[in-house]
Protein backbone atom coordinates (compact mmCIF):
# COMPACT_ATOMS: atom_id res chain seq x y z
CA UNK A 1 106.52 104.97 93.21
CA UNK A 2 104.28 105.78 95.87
CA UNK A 3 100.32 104.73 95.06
CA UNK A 4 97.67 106.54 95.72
CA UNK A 5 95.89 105.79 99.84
CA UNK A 6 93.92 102.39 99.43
CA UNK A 7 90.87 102.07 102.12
CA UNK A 8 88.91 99.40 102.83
CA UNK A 9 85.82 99.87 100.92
CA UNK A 10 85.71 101.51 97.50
CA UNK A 11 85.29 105.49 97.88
CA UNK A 12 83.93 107.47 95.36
CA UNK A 13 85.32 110.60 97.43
CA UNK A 14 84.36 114.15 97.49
CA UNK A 15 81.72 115.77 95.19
CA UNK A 16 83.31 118.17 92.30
CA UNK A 17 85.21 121.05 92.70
CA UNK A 18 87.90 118.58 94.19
CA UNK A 19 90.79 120.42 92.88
CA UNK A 20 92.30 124.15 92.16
CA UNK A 21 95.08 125.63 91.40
CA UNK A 22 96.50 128.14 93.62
CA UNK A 23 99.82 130.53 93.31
CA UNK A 24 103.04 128.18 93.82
CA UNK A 25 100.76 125.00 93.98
CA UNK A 26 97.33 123.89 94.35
CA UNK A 27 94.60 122.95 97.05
CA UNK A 28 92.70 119.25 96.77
CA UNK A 29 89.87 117.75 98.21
CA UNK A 30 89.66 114.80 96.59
CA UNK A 31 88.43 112.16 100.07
CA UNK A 32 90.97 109.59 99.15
CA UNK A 33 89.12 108.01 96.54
CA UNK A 34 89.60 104.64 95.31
CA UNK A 35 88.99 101.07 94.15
CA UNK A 36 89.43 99.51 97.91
CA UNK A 37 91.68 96.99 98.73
CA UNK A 38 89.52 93.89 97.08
CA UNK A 39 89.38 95.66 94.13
CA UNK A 40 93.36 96.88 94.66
CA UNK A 41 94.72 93.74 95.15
CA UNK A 42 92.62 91.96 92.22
CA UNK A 43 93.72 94.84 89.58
CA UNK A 44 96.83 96.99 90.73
CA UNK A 45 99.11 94.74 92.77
CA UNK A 46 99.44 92.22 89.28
CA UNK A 47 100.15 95.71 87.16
CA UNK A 48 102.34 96.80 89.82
CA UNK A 49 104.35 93.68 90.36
CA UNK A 50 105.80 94.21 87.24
CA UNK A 51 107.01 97.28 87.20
CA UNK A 52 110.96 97.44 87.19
CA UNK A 53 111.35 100.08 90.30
CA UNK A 54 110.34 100.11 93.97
CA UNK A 55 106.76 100.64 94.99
CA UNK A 56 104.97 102.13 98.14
CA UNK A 57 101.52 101.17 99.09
CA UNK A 58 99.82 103.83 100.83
CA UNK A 59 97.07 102.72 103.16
CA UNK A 60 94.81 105.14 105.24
CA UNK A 61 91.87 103.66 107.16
CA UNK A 62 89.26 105.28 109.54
CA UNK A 63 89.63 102.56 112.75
CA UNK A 64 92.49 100.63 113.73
CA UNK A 65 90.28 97.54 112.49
CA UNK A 66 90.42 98.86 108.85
CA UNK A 67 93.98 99.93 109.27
CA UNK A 68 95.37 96.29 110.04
CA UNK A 69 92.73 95.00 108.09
CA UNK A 70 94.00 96.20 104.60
CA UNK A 71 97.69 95.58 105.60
CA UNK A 72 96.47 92.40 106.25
CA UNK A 73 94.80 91.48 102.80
CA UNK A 74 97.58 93.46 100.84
CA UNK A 75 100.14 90.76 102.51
CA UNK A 76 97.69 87.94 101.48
CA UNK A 77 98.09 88.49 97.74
CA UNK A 78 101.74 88.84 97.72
CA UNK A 79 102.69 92.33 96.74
CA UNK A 80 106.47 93.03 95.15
CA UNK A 81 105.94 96.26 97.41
CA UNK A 82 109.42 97.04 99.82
CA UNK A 83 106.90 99.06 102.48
CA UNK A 84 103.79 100.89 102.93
CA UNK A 85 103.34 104.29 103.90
CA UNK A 86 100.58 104.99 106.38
CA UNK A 87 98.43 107.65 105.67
CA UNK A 88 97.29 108.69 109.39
CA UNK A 89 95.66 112.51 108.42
CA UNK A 90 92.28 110.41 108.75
CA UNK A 91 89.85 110.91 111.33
CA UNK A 92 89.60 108.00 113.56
CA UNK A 93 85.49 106.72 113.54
CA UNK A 94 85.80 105.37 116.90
CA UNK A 95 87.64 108.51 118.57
CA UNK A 96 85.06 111.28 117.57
CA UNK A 97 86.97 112.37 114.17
CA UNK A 98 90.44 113.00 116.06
CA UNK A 99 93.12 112.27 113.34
CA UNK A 100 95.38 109.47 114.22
CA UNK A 101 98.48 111.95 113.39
CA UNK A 102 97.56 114.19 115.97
CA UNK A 103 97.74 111.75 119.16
CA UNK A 104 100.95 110.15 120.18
CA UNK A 105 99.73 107.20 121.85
CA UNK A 106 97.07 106.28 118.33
CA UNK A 107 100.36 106.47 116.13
CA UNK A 108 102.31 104.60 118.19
CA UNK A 109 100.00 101.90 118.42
CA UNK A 110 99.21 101.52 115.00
CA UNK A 111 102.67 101.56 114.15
CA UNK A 112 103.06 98.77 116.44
CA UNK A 113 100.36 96.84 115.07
CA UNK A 114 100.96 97.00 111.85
CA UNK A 115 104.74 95.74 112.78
CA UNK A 116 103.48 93.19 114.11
CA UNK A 117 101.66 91.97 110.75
CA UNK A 118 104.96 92.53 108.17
CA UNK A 119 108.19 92.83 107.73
CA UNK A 120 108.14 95.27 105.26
CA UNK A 121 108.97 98.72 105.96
CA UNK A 122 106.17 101.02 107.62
CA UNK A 123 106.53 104.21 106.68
CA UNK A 124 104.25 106.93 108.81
CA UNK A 125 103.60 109.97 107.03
CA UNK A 126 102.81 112.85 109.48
CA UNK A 127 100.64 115.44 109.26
CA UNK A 128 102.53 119.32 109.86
CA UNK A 129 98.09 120.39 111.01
CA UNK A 130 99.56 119.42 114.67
CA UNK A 131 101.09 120.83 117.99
CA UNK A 132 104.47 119.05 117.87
CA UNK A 133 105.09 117.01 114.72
CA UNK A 134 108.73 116.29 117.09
CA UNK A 135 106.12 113.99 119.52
CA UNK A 136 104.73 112.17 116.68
CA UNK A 137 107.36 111.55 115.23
CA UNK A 138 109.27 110.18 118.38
CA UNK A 139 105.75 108.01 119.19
CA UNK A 140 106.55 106.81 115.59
CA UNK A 141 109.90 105.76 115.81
CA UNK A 142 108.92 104.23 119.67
CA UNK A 143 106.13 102.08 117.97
CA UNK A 144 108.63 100.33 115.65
CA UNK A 145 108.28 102.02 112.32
CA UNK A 146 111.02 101.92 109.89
CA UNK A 147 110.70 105.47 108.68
CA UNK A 148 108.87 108.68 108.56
CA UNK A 149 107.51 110.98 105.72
CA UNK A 150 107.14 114.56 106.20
CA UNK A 151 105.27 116.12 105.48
CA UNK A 152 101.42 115.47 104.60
CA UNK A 153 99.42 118.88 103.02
CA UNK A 154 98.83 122.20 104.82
CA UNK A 155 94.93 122.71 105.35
CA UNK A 156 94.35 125.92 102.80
CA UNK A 157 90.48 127.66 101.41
CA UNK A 158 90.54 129.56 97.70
CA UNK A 159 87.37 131.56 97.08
CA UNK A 160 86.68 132.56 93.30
CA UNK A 161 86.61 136.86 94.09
CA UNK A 162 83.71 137.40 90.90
CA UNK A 163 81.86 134.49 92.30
CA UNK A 164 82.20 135.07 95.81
CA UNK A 165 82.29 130.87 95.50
CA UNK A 166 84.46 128.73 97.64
CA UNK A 167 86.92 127.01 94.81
CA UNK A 168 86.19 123.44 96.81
CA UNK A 169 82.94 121.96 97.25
CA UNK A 170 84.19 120.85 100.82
CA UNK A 171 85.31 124.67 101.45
CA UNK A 172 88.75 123.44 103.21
CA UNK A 173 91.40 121.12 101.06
CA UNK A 174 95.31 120.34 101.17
CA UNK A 175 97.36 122.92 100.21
CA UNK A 176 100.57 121.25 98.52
CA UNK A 177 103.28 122.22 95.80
CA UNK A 178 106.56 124.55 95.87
CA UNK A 179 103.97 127.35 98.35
CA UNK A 180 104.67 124.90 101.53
CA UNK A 181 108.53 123.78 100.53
CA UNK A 182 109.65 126.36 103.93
CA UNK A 183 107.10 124.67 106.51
CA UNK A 184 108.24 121.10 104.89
CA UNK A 185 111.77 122.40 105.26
CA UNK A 186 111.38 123.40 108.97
CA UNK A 187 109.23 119.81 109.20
CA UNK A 188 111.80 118.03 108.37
CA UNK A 189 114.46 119.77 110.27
CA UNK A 190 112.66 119.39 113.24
CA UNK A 191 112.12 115.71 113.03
CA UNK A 192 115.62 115.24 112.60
CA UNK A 193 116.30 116.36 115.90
CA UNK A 194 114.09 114.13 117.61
CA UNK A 195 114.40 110.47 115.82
CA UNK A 196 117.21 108.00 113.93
CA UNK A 197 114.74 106.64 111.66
CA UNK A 198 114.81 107.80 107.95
CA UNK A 199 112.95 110.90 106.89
CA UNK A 200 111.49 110.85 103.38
CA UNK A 201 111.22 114.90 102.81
CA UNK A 202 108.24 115.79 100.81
CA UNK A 203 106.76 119.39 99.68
CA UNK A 204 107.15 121.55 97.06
CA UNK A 205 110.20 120.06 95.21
CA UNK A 206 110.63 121.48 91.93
CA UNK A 207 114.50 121.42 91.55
CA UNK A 208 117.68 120.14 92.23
CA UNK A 209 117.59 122.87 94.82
CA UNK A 210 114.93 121.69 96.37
CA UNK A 211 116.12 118.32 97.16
CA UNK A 212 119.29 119.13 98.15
CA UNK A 213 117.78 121.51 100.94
CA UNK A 214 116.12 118.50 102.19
CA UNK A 215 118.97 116.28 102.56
CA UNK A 216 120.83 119.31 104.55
CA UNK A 217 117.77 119.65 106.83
CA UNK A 218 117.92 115.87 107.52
CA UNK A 219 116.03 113.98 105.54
CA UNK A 220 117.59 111.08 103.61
CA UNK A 221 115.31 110.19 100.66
CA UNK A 222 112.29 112.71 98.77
CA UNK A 223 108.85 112.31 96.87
CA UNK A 224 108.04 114.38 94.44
CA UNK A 225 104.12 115.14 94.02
CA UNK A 226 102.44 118.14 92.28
CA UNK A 227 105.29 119.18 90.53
CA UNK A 228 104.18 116.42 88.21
CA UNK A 229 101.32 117.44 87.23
CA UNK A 230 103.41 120.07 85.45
CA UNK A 231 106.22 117.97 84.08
CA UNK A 232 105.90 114.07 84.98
CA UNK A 233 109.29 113.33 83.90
CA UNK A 234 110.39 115.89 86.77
CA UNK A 235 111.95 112.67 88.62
CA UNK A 236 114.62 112.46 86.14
CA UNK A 237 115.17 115.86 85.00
CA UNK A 238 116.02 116.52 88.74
CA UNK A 239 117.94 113.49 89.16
CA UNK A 240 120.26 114.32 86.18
CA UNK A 241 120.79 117.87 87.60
CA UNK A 242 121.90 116.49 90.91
CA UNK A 243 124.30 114.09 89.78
CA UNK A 244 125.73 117.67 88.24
CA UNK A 245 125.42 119.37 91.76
CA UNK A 246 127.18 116.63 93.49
CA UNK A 247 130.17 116.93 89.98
CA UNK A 248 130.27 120.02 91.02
CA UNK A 249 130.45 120.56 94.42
CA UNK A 250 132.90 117.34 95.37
CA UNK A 251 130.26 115.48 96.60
CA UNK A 252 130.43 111.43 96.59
CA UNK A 253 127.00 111.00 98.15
CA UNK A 254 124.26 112.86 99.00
CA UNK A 255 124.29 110.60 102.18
CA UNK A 256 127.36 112.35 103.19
CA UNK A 257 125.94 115.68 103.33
CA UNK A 258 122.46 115.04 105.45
CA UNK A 259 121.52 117.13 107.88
CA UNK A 260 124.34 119.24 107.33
CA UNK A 261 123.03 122.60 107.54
CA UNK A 262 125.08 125.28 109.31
CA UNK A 263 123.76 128.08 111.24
CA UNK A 264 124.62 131.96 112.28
CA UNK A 265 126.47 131.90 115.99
CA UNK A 266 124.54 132.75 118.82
C-alpha cells in the first residue's frame, strides 16, 4: 500500500470540482490534501503499523526544508513502513514554482538528502510533464535512491460542452487511468535504458495485460491507482489472472521476463 502524499502542515487542498471523470480515466485536482505529518504520525502510522502487508509513505513538500523535515519526524515515531516514495511534481517555494522533477541537480539532491536521514528505501516518483524523464531518472539513481516510480499524472483540462464550464475549479488537473497506460509504457521503457535501479510501473493498469506489458518494458514491480475506484479488489483479481498467464505461458517468474520486449529489425 502506497498512502496518500503527507506535507508538512495540514492542507485542506483545492476548492470543489476536484475531480471528473473523463473517457478511459479521470482528471484530479485535489492539492494533495491532508492531515500533515503531526497529525499523520499521531493517527495513521499506529493504524498502519498493523496492517499485515508492506506500506509506502508518500511525502511531497514545497522546500527542501519541508522535504527532510517530514522524513525526519516520520522516522521519529517509528513507522513499520519498508520506504517512502517522494512525490517531487511540487513546485519548489524557494525556486519560483519550478517542480523539483523537472531539474536534475534538485532531484538529485534531495535524493541525497533524504539518504542521508534513513535507511529505508527512497523511492522518487517522476513526473512524464518534463524534457527527458531519462535525465531525471539517471540524477535519481546518481543521488542514491533505491528506486524509481513512473510515472506521476499527465496534465489534462475537461470543459462541460452545455455549460461551457471548466470540469475543475483549478481549470488544469492530472489526467490518470487506462487513457495514459502508452505514455507510462514508453516512460517506463525509457527509464530502463538509462538506470539499474528498480522501476515501479504505474498508469492505467486494468489487467493482467497491463502488468505484464510493464514488466516487458522494464519495470520490475506496479501500483495500481484509479482502476480502484472501479473495482478495489482489482489487486487480487489481477494477481490471480497472472499467476494463470505465467501457467500458461511457462513462466517461473515474472522477474525472468523484464524488460524483455522484442522489436521489428532495422
Amino acid at each position: 500500500i502506497v498512502t496518500k502524499s503527507v506535507t508538512f502542515l495540514p492542507r485542506e487542498g483545492n476548492a470543489p470540482p476536484r475531480i471528473c471523470e473523463t473517457p478511459s480515466g479521470m482528471l484530479n485536482s485535489i492539492g494533495l490534501a491532508n492531515l500533515g505529518v503531526d497529525l499523520f504520525c499521531k493517527e495513521k502510522i499506529p493504524a498502519l503499523n498493523k496492517i499485515n502487508t508492506n506500506v509506502i509513505i508518500n511525502i511531497a513538500g514545497s522546500t527542501f526544508k519541508e522535504y527532510l523535515s517530514i522524513l525526519e519526524e516520520l522516522e521519529s515515531n517509528n513507522p513499520s513502513c519498508i520506504g517512502y516514495e517522494i512525490n517531487i511534481s511540487c513546485p519548489n517555494v524557494k525556486a519560483g514554482g519550478m517542480e523539483f522533477g523537472v531539474s536534475c541537480k534538485m532531484t538529485e539532491k534531495l535524493a541525497k538528502s533524504m539518504k542521508e536521514i534513513t535507511d529505508k528505501m527512497i523511492i522518487m516518483k517522476l513526473s512524464p510533464n518534463v524534457t527527458s524523464i531519462q535525465d531525471i531518472a539517471i540524477a535519481s539513481e546518481q543521488g542514491g535512491a533505491d528506486a524509481i516510480s513512473a510515472i506521476n499524472t499527465v496534465v489534462g483540462m475537461s470543459i462541460d460542452v452545455n455549460t461551457r464550464k471548466v470540469n475543475l475549479s483549478t481549470k488544469y488537473g492530472g489526467l490518470s487511468g487506462p487513457a495514459i497506460h502508452p505514455i507510462a509504457i514508453a516512460n517506463v521503457h525509457k527509464i530502463s535504458q538509462v538506470v539499474t535501479i528498480p522501476i515501479i510501473g504505474i498508469g492505467g493498469i486494468s489487467s493482467a495485460n497491463d502488468v505484464i506489458e510493464f514488466i516487458l518494458a522494464g519495470a520490475d514491480l506496479v501500483q495500481i491507482g484509479t482502476m480502484n475506484y472501479q473495482n478495489p479488489n482489482i489487486g487480487v483479481d489481477i494477481l490471480n489472472d497472472l499467476e494463470e498467464y505465467c501457467k500458461k505461458n511457462k513462466i517461473k517468474r515474472l522477474s525472468d521476463i523484464k524488460g524483455k520486449v522484442e522489436y521489428y529489425e532495422e
